[in-house]
Protein backbone atom coordinates (compact mmCIF):
# COMPACT_ATOMS: atom_id res chain seq x y z
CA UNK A 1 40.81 -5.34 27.48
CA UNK A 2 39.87 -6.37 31.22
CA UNK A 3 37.75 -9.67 31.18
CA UNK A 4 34.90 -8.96 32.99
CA UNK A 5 32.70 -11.99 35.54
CA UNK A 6 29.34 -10.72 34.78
CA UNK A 7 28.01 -7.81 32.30
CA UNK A 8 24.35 -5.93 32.35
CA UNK A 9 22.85 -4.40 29.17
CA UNK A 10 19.13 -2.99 28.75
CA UNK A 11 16.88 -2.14 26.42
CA UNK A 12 13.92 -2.09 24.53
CA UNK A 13 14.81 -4.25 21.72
CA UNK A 14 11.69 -3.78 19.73
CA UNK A 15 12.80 -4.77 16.16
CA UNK A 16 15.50 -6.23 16.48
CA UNK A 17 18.19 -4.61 14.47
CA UNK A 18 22.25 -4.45 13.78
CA UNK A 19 22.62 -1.87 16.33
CA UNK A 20 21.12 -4.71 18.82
CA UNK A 21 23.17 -7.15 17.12
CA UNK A 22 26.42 -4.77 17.85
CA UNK A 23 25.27 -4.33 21.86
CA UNK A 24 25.02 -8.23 22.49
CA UNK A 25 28.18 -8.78 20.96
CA UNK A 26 30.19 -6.37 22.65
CA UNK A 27 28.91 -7.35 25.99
CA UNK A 28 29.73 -10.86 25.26
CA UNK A 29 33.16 -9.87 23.98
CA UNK A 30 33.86 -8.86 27.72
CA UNK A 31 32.21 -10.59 29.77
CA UNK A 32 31.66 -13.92 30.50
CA UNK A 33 28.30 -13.92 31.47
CA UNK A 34 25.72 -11.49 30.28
CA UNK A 35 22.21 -10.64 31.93
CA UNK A 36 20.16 -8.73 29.00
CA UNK A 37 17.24 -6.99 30.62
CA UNK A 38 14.64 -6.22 27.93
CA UNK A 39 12.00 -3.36 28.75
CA UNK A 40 8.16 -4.14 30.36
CA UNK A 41 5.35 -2.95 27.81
CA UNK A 42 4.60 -0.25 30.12
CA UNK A 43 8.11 1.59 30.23
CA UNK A 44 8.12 0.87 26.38
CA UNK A 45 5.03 2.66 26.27
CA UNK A 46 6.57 5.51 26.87
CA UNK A 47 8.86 5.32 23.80
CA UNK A 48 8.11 7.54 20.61
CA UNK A 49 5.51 5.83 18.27
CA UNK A 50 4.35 3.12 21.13
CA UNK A 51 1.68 1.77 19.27
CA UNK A 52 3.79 0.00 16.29
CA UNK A 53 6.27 -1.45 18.92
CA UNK A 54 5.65 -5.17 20.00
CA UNK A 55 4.82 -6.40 23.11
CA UNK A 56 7.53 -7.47 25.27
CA UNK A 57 7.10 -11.70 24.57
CA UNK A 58 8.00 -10.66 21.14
CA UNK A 59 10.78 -8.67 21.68
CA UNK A 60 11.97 -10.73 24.41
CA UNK A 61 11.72 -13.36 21.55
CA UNK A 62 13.88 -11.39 19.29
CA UNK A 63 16.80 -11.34 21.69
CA UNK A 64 16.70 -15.04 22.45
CA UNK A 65 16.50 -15.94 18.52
CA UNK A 66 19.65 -13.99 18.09
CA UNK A 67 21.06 -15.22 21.09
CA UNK A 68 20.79 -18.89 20.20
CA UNK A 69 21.83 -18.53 16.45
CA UNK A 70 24.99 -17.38 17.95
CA UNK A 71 25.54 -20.08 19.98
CA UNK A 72 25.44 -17.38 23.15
CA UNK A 73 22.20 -18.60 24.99
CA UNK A 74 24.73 -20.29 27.64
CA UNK A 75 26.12 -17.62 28.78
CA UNK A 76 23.09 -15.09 28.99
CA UNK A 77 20.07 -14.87 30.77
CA UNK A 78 16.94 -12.29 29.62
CA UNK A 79 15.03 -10.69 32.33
CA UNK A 80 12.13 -8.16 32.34
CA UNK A 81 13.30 -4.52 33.59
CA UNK A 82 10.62 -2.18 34.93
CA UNK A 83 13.19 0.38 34.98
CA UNK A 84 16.43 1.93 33.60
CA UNK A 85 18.24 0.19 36.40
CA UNK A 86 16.99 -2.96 36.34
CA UNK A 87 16.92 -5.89 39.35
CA UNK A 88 18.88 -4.50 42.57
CA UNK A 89 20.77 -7.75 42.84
CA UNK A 90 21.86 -7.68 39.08
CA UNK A 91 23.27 -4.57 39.36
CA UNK A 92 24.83 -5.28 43.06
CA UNK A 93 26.63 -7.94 41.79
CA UNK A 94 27.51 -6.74 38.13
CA UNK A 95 31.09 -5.27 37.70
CA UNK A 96 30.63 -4.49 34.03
CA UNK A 97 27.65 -1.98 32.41
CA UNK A 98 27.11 -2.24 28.42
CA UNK A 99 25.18 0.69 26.32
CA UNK A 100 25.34 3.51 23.84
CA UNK A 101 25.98 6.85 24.30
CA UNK A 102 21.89 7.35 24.46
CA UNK A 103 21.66 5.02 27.60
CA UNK A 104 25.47 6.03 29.54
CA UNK A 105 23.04 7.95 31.96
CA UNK A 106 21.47 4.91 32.94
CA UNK A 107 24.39 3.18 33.35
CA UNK A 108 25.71 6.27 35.76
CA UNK A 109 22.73 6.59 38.14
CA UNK A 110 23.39 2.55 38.44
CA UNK A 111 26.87 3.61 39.65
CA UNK A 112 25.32 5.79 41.71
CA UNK A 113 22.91 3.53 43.52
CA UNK A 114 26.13 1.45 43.73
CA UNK A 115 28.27 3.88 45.73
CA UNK A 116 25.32 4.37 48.02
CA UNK A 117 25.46 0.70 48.53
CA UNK A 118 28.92 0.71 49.48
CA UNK A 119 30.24 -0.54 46.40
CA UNK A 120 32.83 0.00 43.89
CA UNK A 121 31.69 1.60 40.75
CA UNK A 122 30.88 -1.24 37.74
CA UNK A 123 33.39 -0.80 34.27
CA UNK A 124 31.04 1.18 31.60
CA UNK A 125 31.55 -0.04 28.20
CA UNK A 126 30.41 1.86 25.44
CA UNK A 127 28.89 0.09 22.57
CA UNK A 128 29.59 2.70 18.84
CA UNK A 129 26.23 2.94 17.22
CA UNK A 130 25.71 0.43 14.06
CA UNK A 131 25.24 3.32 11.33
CA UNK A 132 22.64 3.37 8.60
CA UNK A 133 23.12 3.64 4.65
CA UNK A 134 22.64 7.46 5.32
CA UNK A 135 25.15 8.04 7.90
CA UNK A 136 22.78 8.15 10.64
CA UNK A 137 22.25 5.75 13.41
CA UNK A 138 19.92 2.64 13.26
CA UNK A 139 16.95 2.84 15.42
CA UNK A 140 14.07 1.34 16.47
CA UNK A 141 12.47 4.80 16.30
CA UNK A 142 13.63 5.40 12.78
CA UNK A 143 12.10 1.94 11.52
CA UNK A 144 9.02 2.34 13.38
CA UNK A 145 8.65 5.36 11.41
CA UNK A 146 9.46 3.96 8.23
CA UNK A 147 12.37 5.45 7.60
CA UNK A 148 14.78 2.57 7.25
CA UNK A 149 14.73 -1.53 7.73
CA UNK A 150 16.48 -3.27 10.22
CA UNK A 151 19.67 -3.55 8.16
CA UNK A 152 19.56 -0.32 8.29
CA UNK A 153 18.98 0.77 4.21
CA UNK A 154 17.06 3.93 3.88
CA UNK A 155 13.87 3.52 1.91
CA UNK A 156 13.90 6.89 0.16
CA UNK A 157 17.34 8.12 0.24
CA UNK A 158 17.88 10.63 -2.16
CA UNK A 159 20.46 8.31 -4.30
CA UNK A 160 17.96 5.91 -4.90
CA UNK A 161 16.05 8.96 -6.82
CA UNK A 162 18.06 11.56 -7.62
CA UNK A 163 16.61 11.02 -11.41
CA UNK A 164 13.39 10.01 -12.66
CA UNK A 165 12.32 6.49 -12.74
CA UNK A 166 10.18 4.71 -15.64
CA UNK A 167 7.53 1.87 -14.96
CA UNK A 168 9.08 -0.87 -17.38
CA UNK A 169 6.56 -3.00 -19.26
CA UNK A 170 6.68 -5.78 -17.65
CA UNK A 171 5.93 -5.12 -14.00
CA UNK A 172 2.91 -3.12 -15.16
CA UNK A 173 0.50 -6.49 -15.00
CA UNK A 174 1.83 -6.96 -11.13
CA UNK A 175 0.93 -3.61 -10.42
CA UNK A 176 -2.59 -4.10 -11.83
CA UNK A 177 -3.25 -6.47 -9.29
CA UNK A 178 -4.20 -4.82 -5.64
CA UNK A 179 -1.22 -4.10 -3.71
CA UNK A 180 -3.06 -4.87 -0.59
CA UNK A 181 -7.09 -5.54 0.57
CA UNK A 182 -9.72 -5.20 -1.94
CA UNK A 183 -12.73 -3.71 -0.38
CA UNK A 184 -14.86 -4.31 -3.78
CA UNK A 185 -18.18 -2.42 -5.15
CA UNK A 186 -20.94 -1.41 -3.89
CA UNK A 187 -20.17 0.72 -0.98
CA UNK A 188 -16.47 -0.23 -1.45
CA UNK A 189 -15.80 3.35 0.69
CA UNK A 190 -18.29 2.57 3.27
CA UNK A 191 -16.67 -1.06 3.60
CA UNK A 192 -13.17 0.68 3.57
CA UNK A 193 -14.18 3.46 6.60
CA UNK A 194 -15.52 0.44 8.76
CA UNK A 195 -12.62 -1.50 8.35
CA UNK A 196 -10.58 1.58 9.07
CA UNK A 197 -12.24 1.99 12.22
CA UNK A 198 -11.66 -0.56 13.39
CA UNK A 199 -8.19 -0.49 12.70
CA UNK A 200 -7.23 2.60 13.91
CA UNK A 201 -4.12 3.34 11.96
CA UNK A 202 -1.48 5.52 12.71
CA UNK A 203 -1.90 7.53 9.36
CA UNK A 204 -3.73 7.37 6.57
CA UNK A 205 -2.86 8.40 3.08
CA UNK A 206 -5.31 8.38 -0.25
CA UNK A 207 -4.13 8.34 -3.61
CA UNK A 208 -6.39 9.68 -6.03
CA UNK A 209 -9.22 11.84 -6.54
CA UNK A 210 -12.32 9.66 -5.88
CA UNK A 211 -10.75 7.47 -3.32
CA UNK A 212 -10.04 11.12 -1.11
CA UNK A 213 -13.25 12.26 -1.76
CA UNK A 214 -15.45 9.15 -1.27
CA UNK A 215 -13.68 8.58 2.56
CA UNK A 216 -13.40 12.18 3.28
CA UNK A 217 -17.54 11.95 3.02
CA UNK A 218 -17.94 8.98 4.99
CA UNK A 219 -15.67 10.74 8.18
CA UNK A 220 -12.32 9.61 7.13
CA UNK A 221 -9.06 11.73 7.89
CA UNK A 222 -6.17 11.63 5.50
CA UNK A 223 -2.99 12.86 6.96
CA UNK A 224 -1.72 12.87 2.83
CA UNK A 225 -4.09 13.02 -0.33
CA UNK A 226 -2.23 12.85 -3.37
CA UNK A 227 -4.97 13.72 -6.84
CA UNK A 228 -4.36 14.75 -9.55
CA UNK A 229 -7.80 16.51 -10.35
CA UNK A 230 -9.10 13.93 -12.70
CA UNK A 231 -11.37 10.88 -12.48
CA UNK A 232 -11.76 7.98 -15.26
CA UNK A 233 -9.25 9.99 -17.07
CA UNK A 234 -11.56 12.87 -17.32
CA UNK A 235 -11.05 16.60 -15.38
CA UNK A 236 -13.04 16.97 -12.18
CA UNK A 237 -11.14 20.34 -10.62
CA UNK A 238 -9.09 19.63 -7.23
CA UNK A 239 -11.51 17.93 -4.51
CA UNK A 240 -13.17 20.27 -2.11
CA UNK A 241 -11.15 20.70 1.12
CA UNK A 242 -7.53 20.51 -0.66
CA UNK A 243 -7.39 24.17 -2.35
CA UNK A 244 -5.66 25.75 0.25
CA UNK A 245 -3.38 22.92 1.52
CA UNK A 246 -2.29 21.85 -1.52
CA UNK A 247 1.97 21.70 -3.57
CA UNK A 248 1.55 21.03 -7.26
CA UNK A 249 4.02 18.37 -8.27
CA UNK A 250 5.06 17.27 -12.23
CA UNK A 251 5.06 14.20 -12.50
CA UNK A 252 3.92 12.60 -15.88
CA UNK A 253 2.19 9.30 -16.38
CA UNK A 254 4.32 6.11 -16.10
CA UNK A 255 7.21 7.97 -13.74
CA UNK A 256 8.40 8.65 -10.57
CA UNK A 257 10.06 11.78 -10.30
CA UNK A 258 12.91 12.84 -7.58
CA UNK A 259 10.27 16.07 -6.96
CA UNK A 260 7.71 13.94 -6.02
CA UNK A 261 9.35 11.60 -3.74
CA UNK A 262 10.64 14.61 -2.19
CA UNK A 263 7.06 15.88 -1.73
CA UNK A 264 5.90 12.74 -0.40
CA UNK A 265 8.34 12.58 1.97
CA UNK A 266 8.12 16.04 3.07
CA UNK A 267 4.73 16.39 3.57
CA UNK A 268 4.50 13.51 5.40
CA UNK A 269 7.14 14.24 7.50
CA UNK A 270 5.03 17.58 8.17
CA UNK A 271 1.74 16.16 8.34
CA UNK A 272 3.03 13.59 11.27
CA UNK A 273 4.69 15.93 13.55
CA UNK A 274 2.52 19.05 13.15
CA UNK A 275 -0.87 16.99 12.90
CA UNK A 276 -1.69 18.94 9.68
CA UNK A 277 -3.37 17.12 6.72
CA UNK A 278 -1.30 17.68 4.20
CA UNK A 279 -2.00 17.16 0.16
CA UNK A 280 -0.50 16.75 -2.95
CA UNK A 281 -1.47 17.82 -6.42
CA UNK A 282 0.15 16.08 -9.46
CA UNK A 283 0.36 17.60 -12.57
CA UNK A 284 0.07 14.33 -14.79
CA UNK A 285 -0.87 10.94 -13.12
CA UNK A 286 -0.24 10.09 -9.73
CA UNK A 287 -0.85 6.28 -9.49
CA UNK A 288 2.51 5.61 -9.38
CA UNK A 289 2.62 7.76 -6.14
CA UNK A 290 1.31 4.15 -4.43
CA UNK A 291 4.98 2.81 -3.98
CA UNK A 292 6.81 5.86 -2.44
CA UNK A 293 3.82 6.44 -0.08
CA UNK A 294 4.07 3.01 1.26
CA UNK A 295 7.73 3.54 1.80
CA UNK A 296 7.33 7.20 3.43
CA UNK A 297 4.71 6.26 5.97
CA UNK A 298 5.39 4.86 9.34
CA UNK A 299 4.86 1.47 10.25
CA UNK A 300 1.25 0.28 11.15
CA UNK A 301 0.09 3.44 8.72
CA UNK A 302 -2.46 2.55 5.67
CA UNK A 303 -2.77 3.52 1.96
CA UNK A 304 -5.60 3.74 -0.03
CA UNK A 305 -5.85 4.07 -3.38
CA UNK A 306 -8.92 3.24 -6.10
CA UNK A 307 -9.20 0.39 -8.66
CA UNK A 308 -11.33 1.80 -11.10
CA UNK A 309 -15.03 -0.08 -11.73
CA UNK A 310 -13.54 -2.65 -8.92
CA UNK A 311 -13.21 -0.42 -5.54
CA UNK A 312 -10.44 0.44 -2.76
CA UNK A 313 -7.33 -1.05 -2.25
CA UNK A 314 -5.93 -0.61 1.62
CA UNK A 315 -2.56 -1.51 2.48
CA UNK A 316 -1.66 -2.26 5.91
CA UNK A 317 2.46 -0.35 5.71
CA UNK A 318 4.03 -2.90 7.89
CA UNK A 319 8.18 -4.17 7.15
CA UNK A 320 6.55 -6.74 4.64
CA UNK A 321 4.85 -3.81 2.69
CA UNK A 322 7.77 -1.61 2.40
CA UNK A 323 10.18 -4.98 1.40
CA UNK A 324 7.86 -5.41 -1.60
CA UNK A 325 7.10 -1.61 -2.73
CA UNK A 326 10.84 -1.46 -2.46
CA UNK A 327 11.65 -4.73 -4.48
CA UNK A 328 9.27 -3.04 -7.01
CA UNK A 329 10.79 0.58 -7.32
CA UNK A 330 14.28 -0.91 -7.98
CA UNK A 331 12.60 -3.00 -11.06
CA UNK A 332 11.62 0.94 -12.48
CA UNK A 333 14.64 2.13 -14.91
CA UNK A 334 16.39 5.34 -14.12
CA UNK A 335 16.01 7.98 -16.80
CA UNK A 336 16.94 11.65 -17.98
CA UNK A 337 13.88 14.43 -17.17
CA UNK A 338 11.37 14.01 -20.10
CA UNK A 339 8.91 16.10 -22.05
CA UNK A 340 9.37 19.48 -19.92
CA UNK A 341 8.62 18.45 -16.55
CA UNK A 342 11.04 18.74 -14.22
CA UNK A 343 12.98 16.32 -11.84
């Protein structure tokens, strides 16, 4: 392949993944100098998801960390790009253009701004996308949402639970413990519904009957409620406002089933794009439903769920988050459908 004098590549580079890895690497594998223009917060505004992706010192950041691990800093410089063409005189005096297939018309309309300038077109080099566990591409789009880290493995693929999983003895005392912030009695809800306020998450999701109903009452607006229509272990009838919303899910006490994974992920994959609260009824326990929730939702969503006689547990669903509900859910043991309900 040609040797090229000086390569541009673009991009947003909000967490910083393989496929970025790939893109560096192939412009540095033909050029000898690379200029690596990384998106302004404004024009990353405009991406899907904006407010989970960091602000360009960060991601800037991300791309000189790499850079320097690799023992490439030499030979690149980062820039700020207000636009998909970048600086006029990096492009005038580029002769190579890196991307994907999702960015070649960028690198075209720089040809053409080229050919207006009286100059000969720049070499496009096309970087193959770094695919995920699933087959699919790695984005920063699908981690924002959750769907995937930046190694690209697939939080709920349907391998992982294609049969039902048990909660093995000895991680129950971990799971005891809150997952995330304890807002504590009295007025644990009202503590919770400030703090959420404040917050302004992208999504929230309840688990469990009293936790859905105490924040619904103080003005709080689950995109997911999972119950299971008791409280304290006693019956209490499905909470007002989910009757006519609701999917009824088996899934008995100490499990995980493949049907309600499935559900979880469905509905929030619904509730998200069609701005529909959606909820889930379990028939048999839903605590469990804490750990595929946090690895359903997108990132900068939250999770509550109720500690019984000590108040609400919020979890901010951030990369850390999902890590540990992950590490956690491949502790469970995988196990044949049990006692009549269905996987």
């Amino acid at each position: 392949m040609k040797r090229f004098k000086l390569a541009i590549v673009g991009g947003t580079f909000d967490r910083f993944h393989k496929g970025h890895e790939a893109l560096l690497s192939k412009a540095l594998a033909v050029a000898d100098r690379v200029l690596v223009g990384v998106t302004d917060d404004k024009m990353a505004g405009k991406k899907r998801f904006p407010t989970a992706i960091g602000p360009f010192s960060k991601r800037k950041k991300s791309a000189a960390d790499y850079l320097a691990q690799k023992h490439y800093a030499r030979r690149c410089k980062i820039t700020k790009i207000h636009d998909a063409s970048g600086p006029v005189a990096a492009w005038k005096k580029a002769d190579a253009i890196v991307v994907t297939k999702g960015t070649l018309p960028g690198a075209r309309k720089i040809n053409e701004k080229r050919k207006k300038a009286g100059l000969p077109a720049a070499a496009i080099i096309i970087c193959p996308f770094v695919m995920a566990k699933d087959g699919r591409r790695i984005s920063s789009t699908r981690i924002r949402l959750g769907q995937m880290n930046r190694r690209g493995e697939v939080f709920l693929s349907g391998r992982k639970f294609a049969k039902p999983l048990a909660l093995p003895a000895s991680l129950a005392p971990a799971l005891r413990r809150p997952f995330g912030v304890l807002f504590s009695e009295p007025d644990a809800a009202r503590k919770a519904v400030v703090w959420l306020n404040e917050l302004k998450p992208i999504f929230i999701a309840t688990v469990g009957d009293a936790t859905f109903r105490n924040l619904s009452a103080l003005g709080a607006k689950p995109g997911l409620a999972i119950v299971d229509a008791f409280e304290l272990r006693s019956p209490c009838g499905i909470p007002k406002g989910l009757a006519k919303r609701k999917l009824v899910v088996s899934n008995p006490a100490g499990k995980i089933t493949p049907r309600l994974v499935a559900a979880i992920k469905n509905s929030v994959g619904r509730s998200l794009f069609d701005s529909r609260p959606a909820a889930i009824v379990v028939d048999g326990e839903e605590d469990l439903a804490v750990l595929p929730v946090i690895l359903a939702l997108p990132l900068g969503s939250v999770v509550l769920y109720g500690q019984p006689k000590k108040g609400v547990v919020a979890v901010v669903v951030d990369e850390r988050a999902k890590e540990k509900a992950g590490k956690m859910l491949s502790r469970f043991r995988a196990i044949r459908a049990v006692g009549g309900f269905s996987s």
